[in-house]
C-alpha atoms as a PDB file:
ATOM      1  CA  UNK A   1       0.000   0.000   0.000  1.00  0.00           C
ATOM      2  CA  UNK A   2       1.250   3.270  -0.901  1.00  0.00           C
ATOM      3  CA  UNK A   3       2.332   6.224   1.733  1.00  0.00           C
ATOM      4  CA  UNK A   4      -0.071   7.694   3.621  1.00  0.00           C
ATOM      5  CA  UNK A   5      -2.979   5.639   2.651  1.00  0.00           C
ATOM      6  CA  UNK A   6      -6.621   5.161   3.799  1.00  0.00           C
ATOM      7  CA  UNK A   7      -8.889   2.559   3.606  1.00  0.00           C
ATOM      8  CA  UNK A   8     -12.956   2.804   4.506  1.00  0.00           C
ATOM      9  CA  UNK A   9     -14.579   0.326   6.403  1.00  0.00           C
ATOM     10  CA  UNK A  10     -18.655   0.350   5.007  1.00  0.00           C
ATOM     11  CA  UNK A  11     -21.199  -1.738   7.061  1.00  0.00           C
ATOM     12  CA  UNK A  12     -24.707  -0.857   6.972  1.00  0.00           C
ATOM     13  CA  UNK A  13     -25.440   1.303  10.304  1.00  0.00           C
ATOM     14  CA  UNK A  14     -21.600   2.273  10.450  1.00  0.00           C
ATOM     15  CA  UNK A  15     -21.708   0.734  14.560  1.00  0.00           C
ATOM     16  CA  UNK A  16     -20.375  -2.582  14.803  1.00  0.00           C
ATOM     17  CA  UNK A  17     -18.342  -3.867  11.698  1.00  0.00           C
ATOM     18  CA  UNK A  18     -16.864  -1.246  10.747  1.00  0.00           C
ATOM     19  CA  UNK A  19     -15.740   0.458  13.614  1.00  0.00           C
ATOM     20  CA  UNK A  20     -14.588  -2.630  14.875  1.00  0.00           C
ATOM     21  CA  UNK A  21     -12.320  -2.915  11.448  1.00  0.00           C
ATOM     22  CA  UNK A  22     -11.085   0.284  11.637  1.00  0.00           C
ATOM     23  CA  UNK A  23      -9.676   0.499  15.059  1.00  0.00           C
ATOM     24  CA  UNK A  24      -8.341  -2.743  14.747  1.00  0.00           C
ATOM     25  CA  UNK A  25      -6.832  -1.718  10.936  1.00  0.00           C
ATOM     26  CA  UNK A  26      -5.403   1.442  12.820  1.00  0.00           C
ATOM     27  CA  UNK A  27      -3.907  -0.378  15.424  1.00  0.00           C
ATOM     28  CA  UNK A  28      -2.535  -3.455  13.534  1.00  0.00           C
ATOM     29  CA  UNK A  29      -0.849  -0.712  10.742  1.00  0.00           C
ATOM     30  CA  UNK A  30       0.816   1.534  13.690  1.00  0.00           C
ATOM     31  CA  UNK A  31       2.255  -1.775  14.941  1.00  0.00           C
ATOM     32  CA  UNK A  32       4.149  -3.138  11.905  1.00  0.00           C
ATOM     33  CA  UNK A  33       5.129   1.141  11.150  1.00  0.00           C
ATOM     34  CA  UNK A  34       2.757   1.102   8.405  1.00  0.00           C
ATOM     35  CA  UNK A  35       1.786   4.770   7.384  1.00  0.00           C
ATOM     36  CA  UNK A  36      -1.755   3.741   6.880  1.00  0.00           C
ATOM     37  CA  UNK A  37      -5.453   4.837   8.586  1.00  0.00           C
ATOM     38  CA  UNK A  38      -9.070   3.544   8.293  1.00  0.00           C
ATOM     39  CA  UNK A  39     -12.178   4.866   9.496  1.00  0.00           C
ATOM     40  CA  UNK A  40     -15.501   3.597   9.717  1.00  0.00           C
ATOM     41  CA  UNK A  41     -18.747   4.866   7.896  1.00  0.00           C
ATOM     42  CA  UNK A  42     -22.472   3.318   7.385  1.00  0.00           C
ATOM     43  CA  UNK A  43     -24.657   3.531   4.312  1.00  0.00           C
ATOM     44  CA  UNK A  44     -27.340   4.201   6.800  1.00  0.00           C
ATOM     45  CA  UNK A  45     -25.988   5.146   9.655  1.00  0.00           C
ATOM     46  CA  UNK A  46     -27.568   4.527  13.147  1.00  0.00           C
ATOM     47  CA  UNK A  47     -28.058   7.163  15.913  1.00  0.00           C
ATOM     48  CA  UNK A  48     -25.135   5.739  18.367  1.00  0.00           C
ATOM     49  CA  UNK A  49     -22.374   3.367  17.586  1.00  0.00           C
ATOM     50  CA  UNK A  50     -23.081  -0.354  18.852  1.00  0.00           C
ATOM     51  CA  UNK A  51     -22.683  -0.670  22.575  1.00  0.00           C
ATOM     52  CA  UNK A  52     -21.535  -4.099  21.779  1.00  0.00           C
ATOM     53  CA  UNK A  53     -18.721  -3.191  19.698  1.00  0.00           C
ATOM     54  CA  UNK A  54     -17.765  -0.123  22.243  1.00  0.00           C
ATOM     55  CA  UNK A  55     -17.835  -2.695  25.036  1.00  0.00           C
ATOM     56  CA  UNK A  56     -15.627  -4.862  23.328  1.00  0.00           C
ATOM     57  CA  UNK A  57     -13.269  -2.374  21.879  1.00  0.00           C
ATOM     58  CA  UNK A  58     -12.763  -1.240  25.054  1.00  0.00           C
ATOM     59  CA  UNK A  59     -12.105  -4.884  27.011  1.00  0.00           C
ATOM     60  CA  UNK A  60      -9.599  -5.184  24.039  1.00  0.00           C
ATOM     61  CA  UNK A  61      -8.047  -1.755  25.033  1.00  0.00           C
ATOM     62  CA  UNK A  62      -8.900   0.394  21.652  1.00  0.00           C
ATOM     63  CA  UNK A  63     -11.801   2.775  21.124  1.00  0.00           C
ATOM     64  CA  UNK A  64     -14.009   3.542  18.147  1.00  0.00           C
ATOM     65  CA  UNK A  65     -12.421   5.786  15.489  1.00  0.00           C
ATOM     66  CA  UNK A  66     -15.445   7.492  15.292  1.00  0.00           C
ATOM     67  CA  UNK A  67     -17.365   8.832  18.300  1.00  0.00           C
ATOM     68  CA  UNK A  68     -20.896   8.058  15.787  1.00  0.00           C
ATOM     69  CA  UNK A  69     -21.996   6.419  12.713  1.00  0.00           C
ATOM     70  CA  UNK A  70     -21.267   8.708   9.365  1.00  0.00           C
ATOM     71  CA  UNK A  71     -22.458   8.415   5.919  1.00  0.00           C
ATOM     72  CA  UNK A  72     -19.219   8.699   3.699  1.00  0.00           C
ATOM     73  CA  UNK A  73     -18.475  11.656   1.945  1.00  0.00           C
ATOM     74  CA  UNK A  74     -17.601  11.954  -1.474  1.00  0.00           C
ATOM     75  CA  UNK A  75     -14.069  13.250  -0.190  1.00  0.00           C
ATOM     76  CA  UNK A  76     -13.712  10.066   2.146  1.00  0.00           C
ATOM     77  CA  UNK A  77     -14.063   7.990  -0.877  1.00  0.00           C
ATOM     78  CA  UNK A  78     -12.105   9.897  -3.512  1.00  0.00           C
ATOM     79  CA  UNK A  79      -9.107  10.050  -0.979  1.00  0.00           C
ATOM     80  CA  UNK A  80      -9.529   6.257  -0.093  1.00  0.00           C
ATOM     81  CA  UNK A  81      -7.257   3.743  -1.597  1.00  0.00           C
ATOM     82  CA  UNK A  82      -9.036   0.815  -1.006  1.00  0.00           C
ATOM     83  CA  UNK A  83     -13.057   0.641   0.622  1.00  0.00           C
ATOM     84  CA  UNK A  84     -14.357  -2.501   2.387  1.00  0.00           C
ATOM     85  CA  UNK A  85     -17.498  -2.983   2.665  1.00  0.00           C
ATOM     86  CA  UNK A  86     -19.606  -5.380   4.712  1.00  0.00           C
ATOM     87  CA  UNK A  87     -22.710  -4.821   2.962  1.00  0.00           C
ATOM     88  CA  UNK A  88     -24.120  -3.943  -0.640  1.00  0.00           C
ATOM     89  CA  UNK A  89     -23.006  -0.559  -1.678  1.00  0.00           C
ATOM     90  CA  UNK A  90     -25.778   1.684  -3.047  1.00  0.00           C
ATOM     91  CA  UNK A  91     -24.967   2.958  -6.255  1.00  0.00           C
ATOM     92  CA  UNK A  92     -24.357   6.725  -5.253  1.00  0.00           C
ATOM     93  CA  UNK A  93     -21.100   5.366  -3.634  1.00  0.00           C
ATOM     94  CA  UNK A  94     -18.881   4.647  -6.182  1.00  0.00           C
ATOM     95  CA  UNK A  95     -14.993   5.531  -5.230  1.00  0.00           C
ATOM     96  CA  UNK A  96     -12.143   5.212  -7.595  1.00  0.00           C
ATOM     97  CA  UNK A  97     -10.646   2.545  -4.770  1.00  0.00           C
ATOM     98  CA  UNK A  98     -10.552  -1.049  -4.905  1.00  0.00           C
ATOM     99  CA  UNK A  99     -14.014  -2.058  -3.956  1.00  0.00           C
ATOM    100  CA  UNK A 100     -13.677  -5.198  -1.466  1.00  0.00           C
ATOM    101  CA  UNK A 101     -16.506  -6.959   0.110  1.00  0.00           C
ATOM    102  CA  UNK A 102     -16.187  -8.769   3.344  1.00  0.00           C
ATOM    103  CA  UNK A 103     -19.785 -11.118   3.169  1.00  0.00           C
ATOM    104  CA  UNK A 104     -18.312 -13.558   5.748  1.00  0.00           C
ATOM    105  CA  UNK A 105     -18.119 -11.578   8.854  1.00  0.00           C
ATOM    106  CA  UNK A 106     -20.559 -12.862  11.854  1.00  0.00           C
ATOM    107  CA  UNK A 107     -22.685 -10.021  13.571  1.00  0.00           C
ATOM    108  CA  UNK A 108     -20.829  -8.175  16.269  1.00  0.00           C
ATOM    109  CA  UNK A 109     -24.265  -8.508  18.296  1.00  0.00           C
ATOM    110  CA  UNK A 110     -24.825 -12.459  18.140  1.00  0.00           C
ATOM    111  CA  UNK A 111     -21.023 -12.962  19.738  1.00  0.00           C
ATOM    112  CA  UNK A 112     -18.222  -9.977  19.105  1.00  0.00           C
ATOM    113  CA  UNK A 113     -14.707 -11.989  19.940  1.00  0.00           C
ATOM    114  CA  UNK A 114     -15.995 -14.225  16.811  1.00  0.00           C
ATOM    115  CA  UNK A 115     -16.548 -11.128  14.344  1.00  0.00           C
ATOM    116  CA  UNK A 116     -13.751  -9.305  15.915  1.00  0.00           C
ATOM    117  CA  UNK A 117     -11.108 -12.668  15.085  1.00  0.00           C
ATOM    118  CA  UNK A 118     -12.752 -12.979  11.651  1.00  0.00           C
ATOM    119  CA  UNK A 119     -12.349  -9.167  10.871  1.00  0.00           C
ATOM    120  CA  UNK A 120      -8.756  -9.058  12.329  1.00  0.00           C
ATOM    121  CA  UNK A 121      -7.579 -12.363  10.286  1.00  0.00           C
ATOM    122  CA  UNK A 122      -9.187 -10.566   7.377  1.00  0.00           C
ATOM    123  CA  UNK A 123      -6.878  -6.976   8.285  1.00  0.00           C
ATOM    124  CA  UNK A 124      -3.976  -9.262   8.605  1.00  0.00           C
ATOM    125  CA  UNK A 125      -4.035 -10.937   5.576  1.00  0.00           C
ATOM    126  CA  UNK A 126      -4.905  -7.848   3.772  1.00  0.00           C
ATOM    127  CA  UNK A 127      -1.687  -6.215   5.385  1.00  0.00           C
ATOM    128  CA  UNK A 128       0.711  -9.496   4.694  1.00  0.00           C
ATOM    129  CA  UNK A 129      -0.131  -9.112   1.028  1.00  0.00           C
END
């Protein structure tokens, strides 16, 4: 991935999967030195980010990148280099980024230490490639 790179992290509400990617992303990049950042938007974002995810985050010692669930903007996805989405992306987002779809993530709600290992093998074999 090139310098100073950022990926987006899509799920549906923007409260659980992808805020749960994103702070792990962030803090899985700063370990190996990479010069990389992800954040965490919804294509219909709820009210309050998942108090499921924030609970676990925080056991895990990381919190949300985002203190609530945001659409993304048409700057987040012309500056992104690659977008990840855990849902189907409406056709008014269309970056110029990679396009990646993550179908095979449990819901943080049913149990999150098995979404959070499936996202974070995901990140890490995203950032060994």
């Amino acid at each position: 991935m090139k310098p100073n790179s950022k990926i987006i992290f899509i799920c549906e509400h923007g409260a659980a999967k992808s805020v749960v990617a994103a702070a792990y992303l962030n803090q899985l990049a700063n370990d190996r030195g990479l010069d990389l950042r992800a954040i965490a938007r919804g294509t219909n974002p709820d009210d309050r980010l998942s108090s499921r995810a924030v609970q676990g985050l925080s056991k895990d010692g990381l919190t949300p990148p985002e203190p609530i669930p945001q659409k993304p903007t048409e700057a987040d996805l012309q500056s992104a280099q690659r977008v990840i989405t855990f849902c189907e992306l409406p056709a008014e987002y269309r970056p110029k980024a990679t396009v990646e779809r993550w179908d095979d993530i449990p819901p943080v709600s049913e149990n999150y230490e098995r979404a959070r290992d499936a996202i974070v093998e995901r990140i890490r074999q995203m950032l060994d490639r």
